[in-house]
Protein backbone atom coordinates (compact mmCIF):
# COMPACT_ATOMS: atom_id res chain seq x y z
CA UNK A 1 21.24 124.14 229.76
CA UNK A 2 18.70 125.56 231.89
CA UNK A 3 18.97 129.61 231.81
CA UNK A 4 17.00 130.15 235.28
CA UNK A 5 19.40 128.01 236.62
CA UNK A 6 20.87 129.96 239.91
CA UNK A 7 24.80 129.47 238.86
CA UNK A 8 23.19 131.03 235.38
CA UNK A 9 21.52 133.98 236.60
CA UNK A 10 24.68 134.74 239.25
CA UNK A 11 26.89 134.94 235.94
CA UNK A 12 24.47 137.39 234.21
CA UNK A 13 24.19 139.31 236.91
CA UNK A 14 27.86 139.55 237.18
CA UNK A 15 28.16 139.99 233.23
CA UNK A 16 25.70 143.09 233.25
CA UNK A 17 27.47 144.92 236.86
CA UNK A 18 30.71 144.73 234.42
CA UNK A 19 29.41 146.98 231.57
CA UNK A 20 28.73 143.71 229.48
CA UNK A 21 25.80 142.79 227.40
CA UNK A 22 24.91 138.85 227.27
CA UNK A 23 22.39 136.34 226.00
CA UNK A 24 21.66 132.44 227.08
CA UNK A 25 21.89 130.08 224.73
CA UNK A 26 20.77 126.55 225.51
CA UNK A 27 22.44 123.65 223.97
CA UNK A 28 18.94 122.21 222.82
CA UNK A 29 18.38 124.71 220.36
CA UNK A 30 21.75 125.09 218.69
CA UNK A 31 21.82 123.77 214.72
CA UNK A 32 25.48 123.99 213.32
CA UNK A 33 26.17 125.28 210.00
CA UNK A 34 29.05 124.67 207.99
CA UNK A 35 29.24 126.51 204.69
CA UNK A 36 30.89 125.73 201.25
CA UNK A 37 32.04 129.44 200.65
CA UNK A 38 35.45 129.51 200.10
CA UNK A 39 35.90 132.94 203.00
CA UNK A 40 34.03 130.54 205.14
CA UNK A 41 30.73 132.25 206.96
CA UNK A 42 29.88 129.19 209.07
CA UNK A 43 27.14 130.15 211.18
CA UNK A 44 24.77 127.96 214.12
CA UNK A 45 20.72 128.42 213.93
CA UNK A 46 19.24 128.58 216.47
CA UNK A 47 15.54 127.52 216.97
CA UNK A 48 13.22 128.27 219.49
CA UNK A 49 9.75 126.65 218.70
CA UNK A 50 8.35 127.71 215.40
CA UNK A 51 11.36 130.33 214.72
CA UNK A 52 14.74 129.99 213.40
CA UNK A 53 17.61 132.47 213.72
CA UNK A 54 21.17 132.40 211.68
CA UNK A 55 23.59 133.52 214.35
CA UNK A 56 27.02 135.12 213.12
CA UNK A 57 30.16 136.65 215.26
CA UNK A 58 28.93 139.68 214.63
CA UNK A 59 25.56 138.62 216.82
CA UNK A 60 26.62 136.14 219.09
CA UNK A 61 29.15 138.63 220.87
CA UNK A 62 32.84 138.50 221.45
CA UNK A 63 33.04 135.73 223.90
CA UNK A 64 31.22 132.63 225.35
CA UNK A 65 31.15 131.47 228.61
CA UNK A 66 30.37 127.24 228.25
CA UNK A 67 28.18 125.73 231.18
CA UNK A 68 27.80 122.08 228.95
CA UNK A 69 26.92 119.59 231.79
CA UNK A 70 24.78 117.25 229.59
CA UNK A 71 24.88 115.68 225.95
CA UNK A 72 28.66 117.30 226.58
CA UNK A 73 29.99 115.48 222.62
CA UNK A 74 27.46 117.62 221.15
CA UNK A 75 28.72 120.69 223.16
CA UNK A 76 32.22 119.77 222.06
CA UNK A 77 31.43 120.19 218.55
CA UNK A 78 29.45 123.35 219.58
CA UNK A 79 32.23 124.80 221.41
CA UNK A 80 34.51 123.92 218.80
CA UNK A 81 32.85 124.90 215.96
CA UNK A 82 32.38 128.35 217.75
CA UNK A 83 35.56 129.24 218.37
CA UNK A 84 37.87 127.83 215.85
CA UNK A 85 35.06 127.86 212.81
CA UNK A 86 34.07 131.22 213.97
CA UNK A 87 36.70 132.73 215.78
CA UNK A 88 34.69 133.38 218.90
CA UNK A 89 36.45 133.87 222.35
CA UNK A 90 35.73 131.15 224.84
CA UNK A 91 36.85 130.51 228.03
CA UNK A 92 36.75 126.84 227.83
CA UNK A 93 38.27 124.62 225.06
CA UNK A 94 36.32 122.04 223.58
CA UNK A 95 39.74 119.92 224.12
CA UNK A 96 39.39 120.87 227.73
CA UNK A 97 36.10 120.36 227.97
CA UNK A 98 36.90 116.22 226.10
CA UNK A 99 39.10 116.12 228.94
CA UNK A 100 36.84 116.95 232.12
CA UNK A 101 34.32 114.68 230.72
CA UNK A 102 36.12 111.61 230.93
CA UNK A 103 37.17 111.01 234.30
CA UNK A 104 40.07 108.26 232.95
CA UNK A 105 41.68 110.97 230.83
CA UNK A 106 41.10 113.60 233.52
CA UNK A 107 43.31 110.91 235.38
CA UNK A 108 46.30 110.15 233.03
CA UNK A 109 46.78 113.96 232.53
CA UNK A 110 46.86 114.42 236.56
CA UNK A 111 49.40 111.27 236.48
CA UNK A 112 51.12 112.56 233.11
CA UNK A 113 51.93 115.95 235.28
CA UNK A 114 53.33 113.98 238.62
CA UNK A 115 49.88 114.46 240.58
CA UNK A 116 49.13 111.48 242.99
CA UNK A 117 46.06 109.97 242.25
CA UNK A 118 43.86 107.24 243.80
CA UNK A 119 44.95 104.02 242.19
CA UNK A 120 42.45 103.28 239.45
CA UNK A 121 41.29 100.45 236.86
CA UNK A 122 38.89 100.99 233.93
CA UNK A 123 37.23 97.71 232.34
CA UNK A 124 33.95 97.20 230.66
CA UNK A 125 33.98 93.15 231.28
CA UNK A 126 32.77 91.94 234.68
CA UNK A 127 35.34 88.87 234.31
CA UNK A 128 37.87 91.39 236.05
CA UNK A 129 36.77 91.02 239.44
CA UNK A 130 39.15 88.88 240.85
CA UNK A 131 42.30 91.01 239.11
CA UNK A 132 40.13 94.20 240.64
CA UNK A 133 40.05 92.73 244.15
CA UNK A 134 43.65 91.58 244.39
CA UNK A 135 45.21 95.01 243.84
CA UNK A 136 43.24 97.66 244.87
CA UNK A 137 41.47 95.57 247.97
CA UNK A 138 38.00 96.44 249.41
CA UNK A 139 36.46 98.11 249.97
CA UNK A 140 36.28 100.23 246.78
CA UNK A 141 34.81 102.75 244.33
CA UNK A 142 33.37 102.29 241.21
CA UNK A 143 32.19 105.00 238.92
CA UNK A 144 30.14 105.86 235.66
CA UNK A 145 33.13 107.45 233.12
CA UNK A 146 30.71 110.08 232.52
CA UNK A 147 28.76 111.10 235.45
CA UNK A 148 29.07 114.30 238.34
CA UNK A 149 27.41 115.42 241.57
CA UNK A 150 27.68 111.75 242.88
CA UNK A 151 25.58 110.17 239.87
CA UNK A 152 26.65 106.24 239.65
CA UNK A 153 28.77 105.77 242.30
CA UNK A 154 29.13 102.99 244.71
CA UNK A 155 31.43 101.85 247.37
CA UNK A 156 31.79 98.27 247.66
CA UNK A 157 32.52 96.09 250.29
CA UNK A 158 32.76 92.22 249.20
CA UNK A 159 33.33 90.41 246.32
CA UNK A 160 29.65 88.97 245.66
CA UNK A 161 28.30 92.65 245.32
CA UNK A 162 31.63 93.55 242.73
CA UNK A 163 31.18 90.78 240.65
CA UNK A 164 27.19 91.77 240.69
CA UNK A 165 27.83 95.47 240.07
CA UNK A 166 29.93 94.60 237.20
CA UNK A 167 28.35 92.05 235.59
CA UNK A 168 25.37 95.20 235.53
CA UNK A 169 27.92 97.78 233.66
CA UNK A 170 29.20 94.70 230.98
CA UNK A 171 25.07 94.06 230.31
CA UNK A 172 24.27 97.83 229.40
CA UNK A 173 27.91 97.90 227.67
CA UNK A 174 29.04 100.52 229.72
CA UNK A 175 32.67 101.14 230.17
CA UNK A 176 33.56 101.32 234.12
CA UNK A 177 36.22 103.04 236.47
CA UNK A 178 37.41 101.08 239.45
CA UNK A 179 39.47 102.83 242.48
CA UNK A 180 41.01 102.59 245.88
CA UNK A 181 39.04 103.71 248.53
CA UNK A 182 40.67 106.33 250.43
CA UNK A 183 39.74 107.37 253.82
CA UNK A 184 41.77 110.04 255.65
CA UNK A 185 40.59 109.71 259.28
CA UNK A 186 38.28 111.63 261.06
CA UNK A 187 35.28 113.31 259.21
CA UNK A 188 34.98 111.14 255.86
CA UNK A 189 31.88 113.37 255.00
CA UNK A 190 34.07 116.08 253.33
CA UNK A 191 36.45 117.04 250.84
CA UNK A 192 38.16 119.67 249.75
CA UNK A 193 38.04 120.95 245.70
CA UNK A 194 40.36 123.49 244.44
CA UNK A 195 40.18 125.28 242.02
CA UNK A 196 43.71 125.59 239.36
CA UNK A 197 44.80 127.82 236.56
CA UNK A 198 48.03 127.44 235.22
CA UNK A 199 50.42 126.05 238.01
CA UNK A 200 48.07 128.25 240.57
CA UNK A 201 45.71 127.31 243.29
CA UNK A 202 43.07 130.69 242.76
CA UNK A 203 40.31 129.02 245.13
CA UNK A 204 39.17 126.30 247.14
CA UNK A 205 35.88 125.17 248.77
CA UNK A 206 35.22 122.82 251.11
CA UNK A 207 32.24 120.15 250.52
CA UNK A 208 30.16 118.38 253.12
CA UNK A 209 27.70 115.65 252.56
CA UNK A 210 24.42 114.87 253.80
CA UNK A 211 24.39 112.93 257.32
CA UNK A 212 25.02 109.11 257.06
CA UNK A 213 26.36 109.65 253.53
């Protein structure tokens, strides 16, 4: 949502070296609008401080390009309203997009298509601790549903600070994924994230963390 972002500009750049012509749109300032004609002529406003634009297909371009990291249900019904309201070109889905947010259904599709994946609980009631501890042992992880870049995750160790850590997710109401701990030998400071389309690996990167974490 931030267009001098560095990932941003790198895609612009890339846009305009192909012959392309693109604008930024932040999420922020995107109004939907959803019209009673019966040919259709949804449109989105979009405001940007005292102004506000009506933006059609024939001004928004033919394709998006989605970077939604945050308030990601209103992107959804951005995204969505974009491309099946308006007919736009995107290369995200907003049903993808449902799916990548929610790390338990990012899960069950990985497990629905024969992918191994770390053994895994979600709960939102603290009372689960003991069920928790007894089949996926400690130490483990435990995760925010919605969360990236290592936001609300902890490894623990015993079963004072479990109970503790999710008696805090059952007091905010937040909903809570449990896992295995896996460790792999040698350097636990990195892992390796590949990218898939289709049934293809196109790229991988390798990711190391800071020292001591």
């Amino acid at each position: 949502n931030n267009p001098n972002s560095e990932a941003v500009k790198a895609i612009t750049k890339s846009i305009q070296k192909r012959g392309h012509v693109s604008q930024v749109l932040r999420l922020d300032n995107i109004r939907i609008v959803v019209s009673n004609n019966p040919k259709g002529y949804d449109t989105i406003r979009y405001v940007q401080g005292n102004k506000s634009i009506s933006l059609s297909r024939a001004n928004l371009g033919d394709a998006i390009i989605p970077r939604i990291g945050t308030n990601v249900p209103m992107g959804i019904k951005v995204l969505n309203h974009l491309t099946k309201n308006m007919g736009i070109y995107s290369c995200i889905s907003s049903i993808g997009l449902l799916n990548a947010y929610d790390k338990m259904r990012t899960l069950q599709i990985a497990s629905e298509h024969g992918i191994r994946t770390p053994k895994s609980y979600m709960s939102d009631n603290y009372r689960d601790y003991e069920y928790i501890a007894s089949h996926l042992k400690l130490p483990i992880v435990i995760k925010h549903l919605h969360s990236s870049m290592g936001a609300g995750v902890s490894i623990i160790d015993t079963m004072i600070s479990l109970k503790t850590t999710l008696q805090s997710f059952s007091k905010i109401k937040k909903s809570f994924l449990v896992q295995e701990f896996i460790y792999s030998g040698g350097n636990k400071s990195k892992d390796i994230r590949a990218v898939v389309i289709g049934n293809q690996v196109v790229a991988a990167y390798e990711r190391t963390a800071k020292p001591n974490e």
